[in-house]
C-alpha atoms as a PDB file:
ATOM      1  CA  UNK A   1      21.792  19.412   0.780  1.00  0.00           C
ATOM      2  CA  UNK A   2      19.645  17.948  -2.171  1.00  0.00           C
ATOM      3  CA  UNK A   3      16.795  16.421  -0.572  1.00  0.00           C
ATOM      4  CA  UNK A   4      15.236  12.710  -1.714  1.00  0.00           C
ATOM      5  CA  UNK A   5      13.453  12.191  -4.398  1.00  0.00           C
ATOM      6  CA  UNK A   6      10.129   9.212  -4.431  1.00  0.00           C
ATOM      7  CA  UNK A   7       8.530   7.326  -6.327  1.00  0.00           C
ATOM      8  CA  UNK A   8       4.651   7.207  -5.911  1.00  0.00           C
ATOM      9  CA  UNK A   9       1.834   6.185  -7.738  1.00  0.00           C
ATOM     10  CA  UNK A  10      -1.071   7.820  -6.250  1.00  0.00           C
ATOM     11  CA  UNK A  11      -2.269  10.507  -3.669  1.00  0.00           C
ATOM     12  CA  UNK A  12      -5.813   9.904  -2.242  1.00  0.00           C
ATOM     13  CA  UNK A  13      -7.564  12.737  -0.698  1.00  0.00           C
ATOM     14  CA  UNK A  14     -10.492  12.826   1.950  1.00  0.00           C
ATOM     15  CA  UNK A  15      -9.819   8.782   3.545  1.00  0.00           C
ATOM     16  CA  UNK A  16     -11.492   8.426   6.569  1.00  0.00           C
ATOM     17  CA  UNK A  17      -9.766   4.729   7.037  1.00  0.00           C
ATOM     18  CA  UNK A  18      -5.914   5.219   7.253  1.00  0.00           C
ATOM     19  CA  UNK A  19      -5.661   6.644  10.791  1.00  0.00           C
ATOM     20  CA  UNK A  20      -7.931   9.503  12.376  1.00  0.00           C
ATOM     21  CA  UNK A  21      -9.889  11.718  10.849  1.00  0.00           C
ATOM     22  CA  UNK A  22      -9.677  12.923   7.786  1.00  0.00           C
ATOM     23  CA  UNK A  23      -6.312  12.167   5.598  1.00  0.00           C
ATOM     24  CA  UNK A  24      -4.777  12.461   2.595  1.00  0.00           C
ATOM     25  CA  UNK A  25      -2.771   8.999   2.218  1.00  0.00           C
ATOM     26  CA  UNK A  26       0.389   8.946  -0.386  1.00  0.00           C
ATOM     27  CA  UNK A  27       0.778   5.661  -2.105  1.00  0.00           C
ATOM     28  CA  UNK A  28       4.682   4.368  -2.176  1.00  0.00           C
ATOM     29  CA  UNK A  29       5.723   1.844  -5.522  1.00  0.00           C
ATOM     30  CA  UNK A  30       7.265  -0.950  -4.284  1.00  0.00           C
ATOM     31  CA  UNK A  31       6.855  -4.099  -1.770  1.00  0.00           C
ATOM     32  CA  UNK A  32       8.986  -6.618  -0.591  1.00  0.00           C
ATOM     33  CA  UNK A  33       5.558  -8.853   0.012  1.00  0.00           C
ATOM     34  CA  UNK A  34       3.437 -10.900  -3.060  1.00  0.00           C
ATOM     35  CA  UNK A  35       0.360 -11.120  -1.128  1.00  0.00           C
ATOM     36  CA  UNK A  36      -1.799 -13.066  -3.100  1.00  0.00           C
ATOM     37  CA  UNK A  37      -4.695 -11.205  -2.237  1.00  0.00           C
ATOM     38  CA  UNK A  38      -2.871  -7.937  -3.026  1.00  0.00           C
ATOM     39  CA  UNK A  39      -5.036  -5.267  -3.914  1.00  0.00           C
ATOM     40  CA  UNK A  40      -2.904  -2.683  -5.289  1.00  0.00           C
ATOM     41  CA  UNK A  41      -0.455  -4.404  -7.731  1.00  0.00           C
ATOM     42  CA  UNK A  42       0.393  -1.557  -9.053  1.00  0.00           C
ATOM     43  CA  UNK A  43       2.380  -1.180  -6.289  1.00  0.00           C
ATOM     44  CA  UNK A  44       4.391  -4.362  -6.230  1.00  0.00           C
ATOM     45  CA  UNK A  45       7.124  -3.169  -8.552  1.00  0.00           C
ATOM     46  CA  UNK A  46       9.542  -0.575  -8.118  1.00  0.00           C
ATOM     47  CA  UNK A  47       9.690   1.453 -10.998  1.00  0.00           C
ATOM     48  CA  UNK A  48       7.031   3.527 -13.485  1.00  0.00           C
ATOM     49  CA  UNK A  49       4.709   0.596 -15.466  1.00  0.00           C
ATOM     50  CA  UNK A  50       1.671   1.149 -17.940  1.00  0.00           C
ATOM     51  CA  UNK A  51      -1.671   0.080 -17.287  1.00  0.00           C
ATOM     52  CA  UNK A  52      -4.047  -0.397 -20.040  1.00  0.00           C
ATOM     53  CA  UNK A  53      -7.977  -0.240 -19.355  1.00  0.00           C
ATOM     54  CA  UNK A  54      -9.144  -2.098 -22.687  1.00  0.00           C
ATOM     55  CA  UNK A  55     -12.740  -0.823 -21.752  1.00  0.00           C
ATOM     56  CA  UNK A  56     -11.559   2.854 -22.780  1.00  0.00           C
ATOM     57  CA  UNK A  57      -9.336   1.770 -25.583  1.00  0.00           C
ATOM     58  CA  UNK A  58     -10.126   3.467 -28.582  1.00  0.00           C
ATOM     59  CA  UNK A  59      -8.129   0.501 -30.561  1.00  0.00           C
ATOM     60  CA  UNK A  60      -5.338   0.416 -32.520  1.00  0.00           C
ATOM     61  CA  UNK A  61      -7.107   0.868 -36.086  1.00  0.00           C
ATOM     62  CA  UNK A  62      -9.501   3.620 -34.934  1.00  0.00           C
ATOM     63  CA  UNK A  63      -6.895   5.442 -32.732  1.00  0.00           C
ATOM     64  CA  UNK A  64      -3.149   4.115 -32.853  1.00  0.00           C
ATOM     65  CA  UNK A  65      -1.346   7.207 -31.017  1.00  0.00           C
ATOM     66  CA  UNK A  66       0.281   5.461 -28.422  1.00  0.00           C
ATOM     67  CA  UNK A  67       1.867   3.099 -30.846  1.00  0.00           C
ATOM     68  CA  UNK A  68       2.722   6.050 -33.219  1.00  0.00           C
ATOM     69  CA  UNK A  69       4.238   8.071 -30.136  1.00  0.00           C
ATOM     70  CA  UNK A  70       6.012   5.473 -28.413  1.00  0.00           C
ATOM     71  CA  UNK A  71      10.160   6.470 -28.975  1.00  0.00           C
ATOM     72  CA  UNK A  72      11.066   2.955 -28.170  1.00  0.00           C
ATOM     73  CA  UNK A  73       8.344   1.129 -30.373  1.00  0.00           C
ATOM     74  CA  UNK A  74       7.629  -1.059 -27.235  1.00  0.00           C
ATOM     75  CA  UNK A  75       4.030  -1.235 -28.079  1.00  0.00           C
ATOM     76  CA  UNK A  76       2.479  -2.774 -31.183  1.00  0.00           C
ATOM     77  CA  UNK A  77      -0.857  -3.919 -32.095  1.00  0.00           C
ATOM     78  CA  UNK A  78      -2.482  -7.060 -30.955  1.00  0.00           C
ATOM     79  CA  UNK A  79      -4.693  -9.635 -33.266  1.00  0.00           C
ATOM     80  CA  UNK A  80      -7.953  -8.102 -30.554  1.00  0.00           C
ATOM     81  CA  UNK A  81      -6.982  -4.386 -32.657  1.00  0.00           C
ATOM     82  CA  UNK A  82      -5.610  -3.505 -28.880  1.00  0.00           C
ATOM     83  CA  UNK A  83      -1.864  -1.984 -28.304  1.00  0.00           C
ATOM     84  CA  UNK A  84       0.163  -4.916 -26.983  1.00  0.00           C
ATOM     85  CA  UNK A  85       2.824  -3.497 -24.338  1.00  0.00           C
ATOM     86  CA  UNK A  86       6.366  -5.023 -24.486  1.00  0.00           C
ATOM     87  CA  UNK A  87       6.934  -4.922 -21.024  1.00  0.00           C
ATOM     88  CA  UNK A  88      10.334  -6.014 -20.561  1.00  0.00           C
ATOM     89  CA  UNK A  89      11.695  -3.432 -22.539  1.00  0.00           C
ATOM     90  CA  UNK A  90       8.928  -0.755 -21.759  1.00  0.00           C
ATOM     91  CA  UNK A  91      11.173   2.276 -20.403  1.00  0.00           C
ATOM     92  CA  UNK A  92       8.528   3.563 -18.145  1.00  0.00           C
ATOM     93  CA  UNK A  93       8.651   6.971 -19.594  1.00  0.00           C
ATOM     94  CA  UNK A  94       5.105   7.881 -20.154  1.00  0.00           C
ATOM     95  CA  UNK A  95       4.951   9.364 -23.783  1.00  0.00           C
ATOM     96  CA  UNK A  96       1.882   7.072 -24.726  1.00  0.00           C
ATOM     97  CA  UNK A  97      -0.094   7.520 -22.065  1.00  0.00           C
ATOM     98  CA  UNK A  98       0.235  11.271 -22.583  1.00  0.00           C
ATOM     99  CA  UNK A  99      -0.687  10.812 -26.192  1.00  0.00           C
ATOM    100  CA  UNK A 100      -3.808   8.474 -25.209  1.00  0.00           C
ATOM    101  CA  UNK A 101      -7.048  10.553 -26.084  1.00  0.00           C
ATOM    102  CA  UNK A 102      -9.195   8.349 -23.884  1.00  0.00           C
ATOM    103  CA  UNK A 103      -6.850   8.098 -21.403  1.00  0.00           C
ATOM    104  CA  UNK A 104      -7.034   4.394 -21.200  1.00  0.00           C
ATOM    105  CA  UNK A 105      -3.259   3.717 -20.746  1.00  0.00           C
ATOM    106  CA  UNK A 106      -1.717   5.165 -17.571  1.00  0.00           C
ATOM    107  CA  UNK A 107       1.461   5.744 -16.321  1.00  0.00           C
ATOM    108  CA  UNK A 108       1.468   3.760 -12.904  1.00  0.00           C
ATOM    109  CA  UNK A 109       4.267   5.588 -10.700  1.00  0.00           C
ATOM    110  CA  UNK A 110       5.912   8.919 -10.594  1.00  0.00           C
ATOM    111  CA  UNK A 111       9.102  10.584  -9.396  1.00  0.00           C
ATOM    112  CA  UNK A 112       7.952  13.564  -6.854  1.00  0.00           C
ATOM    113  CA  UNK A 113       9.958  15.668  -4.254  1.00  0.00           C
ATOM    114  CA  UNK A 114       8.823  16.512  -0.728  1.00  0.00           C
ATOM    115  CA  UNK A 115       7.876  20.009  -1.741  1.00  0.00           C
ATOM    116  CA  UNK A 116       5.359  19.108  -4.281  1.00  0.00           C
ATOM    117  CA  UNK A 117       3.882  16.340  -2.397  1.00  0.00           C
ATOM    118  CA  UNK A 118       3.735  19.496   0.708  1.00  0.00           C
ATOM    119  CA  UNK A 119       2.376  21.611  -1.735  1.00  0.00           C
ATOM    120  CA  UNK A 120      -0.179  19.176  -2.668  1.00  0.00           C
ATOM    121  CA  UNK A 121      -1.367  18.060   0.540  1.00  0.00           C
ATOM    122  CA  UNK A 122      -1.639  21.519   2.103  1.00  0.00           C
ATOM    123  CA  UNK A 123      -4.545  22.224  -0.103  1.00  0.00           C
ATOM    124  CA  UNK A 124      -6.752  19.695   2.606  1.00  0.00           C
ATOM    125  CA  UNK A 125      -4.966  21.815   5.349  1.00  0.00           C
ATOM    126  CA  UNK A 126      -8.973  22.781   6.354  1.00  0.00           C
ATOM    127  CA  UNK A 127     -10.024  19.776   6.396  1.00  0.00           C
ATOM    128  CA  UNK A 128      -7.185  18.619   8.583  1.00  0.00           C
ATOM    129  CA  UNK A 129      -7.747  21.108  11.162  1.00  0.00           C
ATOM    130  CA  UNK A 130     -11.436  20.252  11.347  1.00  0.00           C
ATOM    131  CA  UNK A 131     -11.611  16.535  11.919  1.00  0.00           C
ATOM    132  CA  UNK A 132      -7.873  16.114  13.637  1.00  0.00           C
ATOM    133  CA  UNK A 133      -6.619  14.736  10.278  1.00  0.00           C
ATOM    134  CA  UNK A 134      -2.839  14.241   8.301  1.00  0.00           C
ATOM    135  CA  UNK A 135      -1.112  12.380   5.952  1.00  0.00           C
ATOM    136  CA  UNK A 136      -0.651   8.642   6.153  1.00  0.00           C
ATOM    137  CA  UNK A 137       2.021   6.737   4.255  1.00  0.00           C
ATOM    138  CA  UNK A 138       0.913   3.564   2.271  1.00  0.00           C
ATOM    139  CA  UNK A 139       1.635   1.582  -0.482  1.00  0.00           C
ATOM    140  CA  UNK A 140       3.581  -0.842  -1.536  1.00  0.00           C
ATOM    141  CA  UNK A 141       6.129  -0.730   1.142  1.00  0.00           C
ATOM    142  CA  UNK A 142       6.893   2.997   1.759  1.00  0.00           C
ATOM    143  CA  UNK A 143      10.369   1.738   3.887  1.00  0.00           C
ATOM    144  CA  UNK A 144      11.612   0.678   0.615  1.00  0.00           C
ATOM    145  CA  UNK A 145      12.317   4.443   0.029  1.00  0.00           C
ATOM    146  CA  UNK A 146      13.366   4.988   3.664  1.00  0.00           C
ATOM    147  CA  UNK A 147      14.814   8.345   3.131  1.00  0.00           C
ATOM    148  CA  UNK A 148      12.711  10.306   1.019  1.00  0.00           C
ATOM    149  CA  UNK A 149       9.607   8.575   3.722  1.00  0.00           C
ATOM    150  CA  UNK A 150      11.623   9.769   6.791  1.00  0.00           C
ATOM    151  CA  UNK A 151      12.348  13.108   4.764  1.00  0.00           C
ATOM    152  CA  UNK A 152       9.149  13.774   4.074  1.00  0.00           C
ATOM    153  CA  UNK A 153       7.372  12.921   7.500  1.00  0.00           C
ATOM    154  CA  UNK A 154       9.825  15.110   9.053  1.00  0.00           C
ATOM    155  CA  UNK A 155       8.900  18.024   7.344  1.00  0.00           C
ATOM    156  CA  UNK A 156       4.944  17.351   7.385  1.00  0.00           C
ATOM    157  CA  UNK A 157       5.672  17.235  11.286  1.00  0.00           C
ATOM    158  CA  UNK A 158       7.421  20.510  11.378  1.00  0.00           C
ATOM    159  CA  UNK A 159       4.756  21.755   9.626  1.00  0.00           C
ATOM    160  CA  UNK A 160       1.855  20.727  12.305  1.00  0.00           C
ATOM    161  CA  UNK A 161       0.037  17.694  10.327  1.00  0.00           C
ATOM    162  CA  UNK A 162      -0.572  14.346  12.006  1.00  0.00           C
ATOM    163  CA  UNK A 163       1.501  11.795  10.495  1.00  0.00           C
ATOM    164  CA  UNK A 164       1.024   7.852   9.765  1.00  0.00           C
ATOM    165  CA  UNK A 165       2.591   5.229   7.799  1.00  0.00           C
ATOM    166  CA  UNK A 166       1.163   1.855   6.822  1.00  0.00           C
ATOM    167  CA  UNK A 167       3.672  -1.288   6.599  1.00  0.00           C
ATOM    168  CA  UNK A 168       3.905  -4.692   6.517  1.00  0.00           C
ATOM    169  CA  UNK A 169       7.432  -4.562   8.043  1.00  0.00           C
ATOM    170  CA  UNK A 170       9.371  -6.978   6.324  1.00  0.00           C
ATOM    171  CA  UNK A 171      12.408  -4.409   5.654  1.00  0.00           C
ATOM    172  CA  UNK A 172      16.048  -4.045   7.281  1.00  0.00           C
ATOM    173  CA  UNK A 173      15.400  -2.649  10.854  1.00  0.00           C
ATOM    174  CA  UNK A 174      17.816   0.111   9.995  1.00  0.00           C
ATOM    175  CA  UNK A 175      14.606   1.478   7.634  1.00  0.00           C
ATOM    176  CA  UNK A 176      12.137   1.291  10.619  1.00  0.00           C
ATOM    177  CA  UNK A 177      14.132   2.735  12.984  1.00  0.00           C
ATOM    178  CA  UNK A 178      15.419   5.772  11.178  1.00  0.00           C
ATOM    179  CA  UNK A 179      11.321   6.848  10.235  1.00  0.00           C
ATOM    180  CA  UNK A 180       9.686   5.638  13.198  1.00  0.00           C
ATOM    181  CA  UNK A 181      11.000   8.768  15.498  1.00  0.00           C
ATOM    182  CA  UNK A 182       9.053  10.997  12.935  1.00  0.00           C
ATOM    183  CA  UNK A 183       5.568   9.085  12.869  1.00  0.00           C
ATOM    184  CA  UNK A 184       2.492   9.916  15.655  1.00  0.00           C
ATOM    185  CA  UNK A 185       0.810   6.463  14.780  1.00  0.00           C
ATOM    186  CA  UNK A 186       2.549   3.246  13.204  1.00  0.00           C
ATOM    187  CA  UNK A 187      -0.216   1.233  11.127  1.00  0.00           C
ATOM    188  CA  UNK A 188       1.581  -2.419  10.756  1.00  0.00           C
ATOM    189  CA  UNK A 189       0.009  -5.224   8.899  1.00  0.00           C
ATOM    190  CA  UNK A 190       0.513  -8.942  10.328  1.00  0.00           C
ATOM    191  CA  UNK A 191      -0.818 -11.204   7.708  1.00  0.00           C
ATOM    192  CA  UNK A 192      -0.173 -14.668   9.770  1.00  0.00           C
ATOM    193  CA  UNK A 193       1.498 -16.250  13.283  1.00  0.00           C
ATOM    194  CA  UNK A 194       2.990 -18.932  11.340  1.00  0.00           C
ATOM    195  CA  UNK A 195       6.395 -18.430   9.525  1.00  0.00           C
ATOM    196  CA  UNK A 196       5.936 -21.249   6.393  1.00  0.00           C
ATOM    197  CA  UNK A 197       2.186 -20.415   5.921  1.00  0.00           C
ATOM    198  CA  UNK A 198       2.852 -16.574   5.593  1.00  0.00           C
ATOM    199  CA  UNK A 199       5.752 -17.579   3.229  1.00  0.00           C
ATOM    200  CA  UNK A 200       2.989 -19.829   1.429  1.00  0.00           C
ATOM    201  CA  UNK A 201       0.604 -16.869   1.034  1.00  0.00           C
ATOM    202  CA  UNK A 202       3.079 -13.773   0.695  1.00  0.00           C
ATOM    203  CA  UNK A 203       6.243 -14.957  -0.822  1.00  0.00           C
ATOM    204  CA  UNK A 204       8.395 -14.487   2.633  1.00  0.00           C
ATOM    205  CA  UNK A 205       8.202 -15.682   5.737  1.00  0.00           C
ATOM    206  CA  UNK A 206       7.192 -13.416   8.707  1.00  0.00           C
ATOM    207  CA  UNK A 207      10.694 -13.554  11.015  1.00  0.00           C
ATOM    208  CA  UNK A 208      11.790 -10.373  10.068  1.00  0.00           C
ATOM    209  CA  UNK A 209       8.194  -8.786  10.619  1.00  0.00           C
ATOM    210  CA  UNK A 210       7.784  -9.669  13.877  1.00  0.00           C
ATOM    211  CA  UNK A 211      11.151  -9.292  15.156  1.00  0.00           C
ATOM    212  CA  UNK A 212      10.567  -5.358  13.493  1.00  0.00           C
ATOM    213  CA  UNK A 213       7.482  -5.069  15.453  1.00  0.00           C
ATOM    214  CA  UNK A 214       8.755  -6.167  18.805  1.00  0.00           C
ATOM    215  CA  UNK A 215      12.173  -4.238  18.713  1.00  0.00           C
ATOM    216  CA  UNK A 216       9.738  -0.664  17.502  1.00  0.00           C
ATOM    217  CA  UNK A 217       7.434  -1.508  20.599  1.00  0.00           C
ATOM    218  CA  UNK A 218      10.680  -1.736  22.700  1.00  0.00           C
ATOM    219  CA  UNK A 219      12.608   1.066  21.264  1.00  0.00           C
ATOM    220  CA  UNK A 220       9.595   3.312  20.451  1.00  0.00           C
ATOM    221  CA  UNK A 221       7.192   2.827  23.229  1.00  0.00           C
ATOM    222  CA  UNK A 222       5.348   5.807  22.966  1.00  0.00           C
ATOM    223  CA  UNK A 223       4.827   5.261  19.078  1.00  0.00           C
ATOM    224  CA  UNK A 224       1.115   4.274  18.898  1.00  0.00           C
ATOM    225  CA  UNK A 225       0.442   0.699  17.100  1.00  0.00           C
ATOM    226  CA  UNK A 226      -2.247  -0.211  15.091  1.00  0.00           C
ATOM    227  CA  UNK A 227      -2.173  -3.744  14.273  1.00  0.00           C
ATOM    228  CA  UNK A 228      -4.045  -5.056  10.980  1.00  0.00           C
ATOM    229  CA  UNK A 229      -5.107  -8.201   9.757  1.00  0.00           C
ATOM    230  CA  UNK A 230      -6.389  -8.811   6.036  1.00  0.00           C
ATOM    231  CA  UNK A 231      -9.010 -11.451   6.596  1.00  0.00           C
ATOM    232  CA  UNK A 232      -8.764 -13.773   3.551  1.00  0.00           C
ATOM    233  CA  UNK A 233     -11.080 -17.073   3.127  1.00  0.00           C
ATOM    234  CA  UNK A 234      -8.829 -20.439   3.857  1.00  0.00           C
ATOM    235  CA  UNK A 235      -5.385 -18.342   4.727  1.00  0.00           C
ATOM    236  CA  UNK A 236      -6.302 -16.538   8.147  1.00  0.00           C
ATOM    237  CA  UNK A 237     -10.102 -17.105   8.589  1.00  0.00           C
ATOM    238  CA  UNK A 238      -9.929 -18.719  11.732  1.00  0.00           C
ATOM    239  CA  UNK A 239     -10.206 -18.541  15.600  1.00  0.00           C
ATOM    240  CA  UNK A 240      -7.208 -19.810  16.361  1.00  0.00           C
ATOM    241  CA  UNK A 241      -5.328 -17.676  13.952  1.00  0.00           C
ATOM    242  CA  UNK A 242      -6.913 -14.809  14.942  1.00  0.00           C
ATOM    243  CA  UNK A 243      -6.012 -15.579  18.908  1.00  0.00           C
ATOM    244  CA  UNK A 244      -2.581 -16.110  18.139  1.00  0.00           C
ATOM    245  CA  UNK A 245      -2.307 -12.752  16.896  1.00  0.00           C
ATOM    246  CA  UNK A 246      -4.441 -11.404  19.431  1.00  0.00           C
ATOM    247  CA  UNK A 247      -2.458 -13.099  22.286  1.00  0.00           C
ATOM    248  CA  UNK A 248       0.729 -11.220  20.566  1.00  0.00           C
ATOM    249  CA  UNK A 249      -0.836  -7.571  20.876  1.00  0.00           C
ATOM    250  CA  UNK A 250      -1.587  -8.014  24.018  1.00  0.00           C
ATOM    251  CA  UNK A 251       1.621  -8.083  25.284  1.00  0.00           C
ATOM    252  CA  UNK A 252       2.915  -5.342  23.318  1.00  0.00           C
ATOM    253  CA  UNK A 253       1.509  -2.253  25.255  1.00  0.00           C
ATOM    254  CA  UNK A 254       2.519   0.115  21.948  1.00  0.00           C
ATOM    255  CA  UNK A 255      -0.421  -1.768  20.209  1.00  0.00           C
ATOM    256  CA  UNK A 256      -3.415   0.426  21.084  1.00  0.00           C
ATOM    257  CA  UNK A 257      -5.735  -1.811  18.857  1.00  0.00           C
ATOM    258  CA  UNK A 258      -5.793  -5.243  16.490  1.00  0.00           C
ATOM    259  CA  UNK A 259      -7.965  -4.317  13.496  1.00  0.00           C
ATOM    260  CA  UNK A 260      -9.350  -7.351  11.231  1.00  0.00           C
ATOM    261  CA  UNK A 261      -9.897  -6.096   7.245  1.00  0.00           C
ATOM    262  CA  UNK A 262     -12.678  -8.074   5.484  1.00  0.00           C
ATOM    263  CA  UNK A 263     -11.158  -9.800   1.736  1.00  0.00           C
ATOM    264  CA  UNK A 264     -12.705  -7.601  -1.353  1.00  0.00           C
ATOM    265  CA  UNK A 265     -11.631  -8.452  -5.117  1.00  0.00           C
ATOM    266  CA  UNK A 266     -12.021  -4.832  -5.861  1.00  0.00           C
ATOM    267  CA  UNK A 267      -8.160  -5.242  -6.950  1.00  0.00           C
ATOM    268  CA  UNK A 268      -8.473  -7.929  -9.569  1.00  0.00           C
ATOM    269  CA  UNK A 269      -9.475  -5.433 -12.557  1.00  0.00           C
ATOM    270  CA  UNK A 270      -6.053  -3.583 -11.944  1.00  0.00           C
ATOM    271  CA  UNK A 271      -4.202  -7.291 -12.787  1.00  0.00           C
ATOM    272  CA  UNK A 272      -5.974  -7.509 -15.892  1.00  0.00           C
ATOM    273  CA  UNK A 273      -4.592  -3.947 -16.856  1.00  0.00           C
ATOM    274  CA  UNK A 274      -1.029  -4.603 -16.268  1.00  0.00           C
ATOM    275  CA  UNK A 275      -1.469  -8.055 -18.050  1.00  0.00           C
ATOM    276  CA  UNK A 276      -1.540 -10.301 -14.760  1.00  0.00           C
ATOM    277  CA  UNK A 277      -3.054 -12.815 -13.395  1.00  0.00           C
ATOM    278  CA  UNK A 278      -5.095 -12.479  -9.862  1.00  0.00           C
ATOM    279  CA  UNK A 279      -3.002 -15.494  -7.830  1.00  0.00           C
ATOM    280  CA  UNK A 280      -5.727 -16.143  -5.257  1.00  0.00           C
ATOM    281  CA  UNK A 281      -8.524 -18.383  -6.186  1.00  0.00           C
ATOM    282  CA  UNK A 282     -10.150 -18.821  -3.010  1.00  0.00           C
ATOM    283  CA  UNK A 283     -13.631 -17.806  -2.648  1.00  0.00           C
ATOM    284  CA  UNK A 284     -14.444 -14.047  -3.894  1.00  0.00           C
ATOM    285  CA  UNK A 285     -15.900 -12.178  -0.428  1.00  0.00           C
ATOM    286  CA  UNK A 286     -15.885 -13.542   2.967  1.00  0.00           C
ATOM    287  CA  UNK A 287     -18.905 -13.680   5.061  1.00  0.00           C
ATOM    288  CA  UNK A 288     -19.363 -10.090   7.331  1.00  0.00           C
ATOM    289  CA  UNK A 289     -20.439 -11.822  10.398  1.00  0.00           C
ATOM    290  CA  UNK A 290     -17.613 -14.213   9.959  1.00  0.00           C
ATOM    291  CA  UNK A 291     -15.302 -11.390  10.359  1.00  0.00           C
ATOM    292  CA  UNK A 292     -17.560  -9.378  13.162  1.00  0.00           C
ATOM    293  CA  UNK A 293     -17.377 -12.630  15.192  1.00  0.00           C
ATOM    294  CA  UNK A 294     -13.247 -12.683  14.764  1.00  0.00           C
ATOM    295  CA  UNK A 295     -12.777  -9.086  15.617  1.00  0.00           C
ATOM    296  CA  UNK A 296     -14.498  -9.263  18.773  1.00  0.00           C
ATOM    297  CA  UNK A 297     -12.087 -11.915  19.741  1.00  0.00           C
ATOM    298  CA  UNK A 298      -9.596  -9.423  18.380  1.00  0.00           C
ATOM    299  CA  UNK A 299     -11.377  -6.066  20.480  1.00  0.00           C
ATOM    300  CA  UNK A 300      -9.538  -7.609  23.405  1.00  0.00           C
ATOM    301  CA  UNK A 301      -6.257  -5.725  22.667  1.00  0.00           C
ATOM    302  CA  UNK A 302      -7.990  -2.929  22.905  1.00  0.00           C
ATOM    303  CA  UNK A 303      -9.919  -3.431  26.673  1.00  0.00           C
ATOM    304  CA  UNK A 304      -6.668  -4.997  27.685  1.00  0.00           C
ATOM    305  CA  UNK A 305      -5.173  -1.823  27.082  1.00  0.00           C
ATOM    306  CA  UNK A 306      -7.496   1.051  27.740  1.00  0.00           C
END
C-alpha cells in the first residue's frame, strides 16, 4: 500500500509552546479559516506559492536569474527593477527560487512523505526523551490532509513520540474522527461564542467548530483538550466573551485547560511577500495585563477540573 503524500511548508524544531516539552511542530498548507489576524498566510492556500523578500532582492538589472530561469516566464520585471510574480499562472514549481543567489524568493510549501518527515524529526529524538517532548501538528488546517495527518501520527506513535495536533476544527467530522484516535493531546482553537461575529472575523461561522469539539469530547473522552483563544483588540477582547467560552470548557471534562494568546503583527511582513494585504486594522498589540486579567477568568477551566 502506497502511503500519503503532504503538503507542508515548514518544520520548526526546539518549540517549547505547542504542547509539552520540547517539540518539533510540522506546519500543514491549507485552512478552511481567513482569520484576519492570521499570522501564517502562507498557510492559507493549498498548494506551493512564492514569496519574495524585496529586502534581499538583488533586482532585476543587477541579478535577473529568476526571471531568466523561470520555464513558464511567469515572472517579469517591475518599474521598482523588482521581479513581478504572475501569480495566477505561477505553477508552483520552484525553479526560481532555486536559481535566487540571495535567496530572497522562496518556495512556500512542499510535497513530503511520512518517512522523510520521520527521518527528520528523529534527529531531536534526545531532546524528546529529555524534556517529555514530540511532534505537534499545525498549520493551516492539518485535517485538510486527513490521511497523510492520521498516517503520519500513527506511525510517530508506534514509534514512542508524544503526539499533538493544532486545529481550528472547522472540517467534516469524518476528518476529526479518523485522526483523533492517534493523538495524546488535541490543541483546538475557538476564535468566538458567537456564530455571525466569527463569520465577520474568519470568513465562516463557528457551527461546525463547536459541534466538532463537543462530539470529540463525547466520542474521545480520554483525548486531552487544550482550548485556545487568539486575543485580538475589538473582536474577542472582552469579559464577557471570554466567560462565554470559559463557561463552555467547563462543561467539557476533555478540556484540561482554556489558554488566551496575546495579538502580535509579527505576521504582517509575510503578506507583503506574497503581495497581500494585512486585513486587520485594529490596533497593532494588545495591552499584557489586559490579557493576564482575561486568562485568570479563563484559569477556571483548569481548577474546575484538576
Amino acid at each position: 500500500m502506497v502511503e500519503p503524500t503532504g503538503i507542508i511548508f515548514n518544520v520548526q524544531s526546539f518549540s517549547i509552546h505547542d504542547g509539552p516539552g520540547i517539540r518539533d511542530v510540522i506546519f500543514f498548507k491549507g485552512c478552511s479559516l481567513r482569520c484576519q489576524w492570521c499570522s501564517n498566510p502562507e498557510s492559507q492556500n493549498a498548494g506551493p506559492e512564492l514569496s519574495h523578500n524585496r529586502q534581499r532582492c538583488l533586482g532585476v538589472a543587477g541579478c535577473g536569474s529568476c526571471v531568466a530561469s523561470c520555464p513558464y516566464g511567469v515572472l517579469e520585471p517591475s518599474p521598482e527593477n523588482l521581479p513581478h510574480v504572475r501569480r495566477d499562472l505561477c505553477h508552483g514549481c520552484g525553479t526560481c527560487a532555486r536559481s535566487c543567489p540571495a535567496q530572497a524568493l522562496k518556495l512556500m510549501g512542499t510535497v513530503v512523505d511520512v518517512e522523510a518527515l520521520c527521518t527528520r524529526v528523529h534527529q531531536n529524538d534526545s531532546f524528546y526523551a529529555h524534556s517529555e517532548g514530540g511532534v505537534t501538528l499545525s498549520g493551516g488546517e492539518p485535517l485538510l490532509q486527513p490521511l497523510f495527518a492520521a498516517a503520519l501520527l500513527e506511525r510517530l506513535g508506534r514509534e514512542g513520540l508524544h503526539r499533538a495536533m493544532e486545529t481550528a476544527g472547522h472540517v467534516p467530522w469524518e476528518s476529526m474522527a479518523g485522526v483523533c484516535p492517534h493523538l495524546d493531546l488535541l490543541i483546538y482553537d475557538l476564535k468566538h461564542p458567537d456564530s455571525e461575529t466569527h463569520r465577520r472575523w474568519t470568513g465562516q461561522g463557528n457551527e461546525r467548530i463547536l459541534d466538532n469539539l463537543h462530539r470529540v469530547c463525547a466520542m474521545f473522552p480520554h483525548l486531552p483538550v487544550l482550548l485556545r483563544t487568539p486575543v485580538i483588540p475589538g473582536v474577542n477582547d472582552s469579559e464577557e466573551v471570554i466567560e462565554r467560552v470559559t463557561e463552555l470548557a467547563c462543561s467539557l471534562p476533555s478540556v484540561e485547560r482554556y489558554e488566551l494568546l496575546p495579538y502580535h503583527r509579527f505576521g504582517e511582513a509575510k503578506y507583503i511577500q506574497l503581495d497581500r494585504d494585512y486585513p486587520y486594522k485594529g490596533p497593532s498589540s494588545i495591552d499584557k495585563e489586559r490579557v493576564a486579567a482575561l486568562q485568570r477568568i479563563a484559569d477556571r477551566v483548569e481548577q474546575e477540573h484538576c
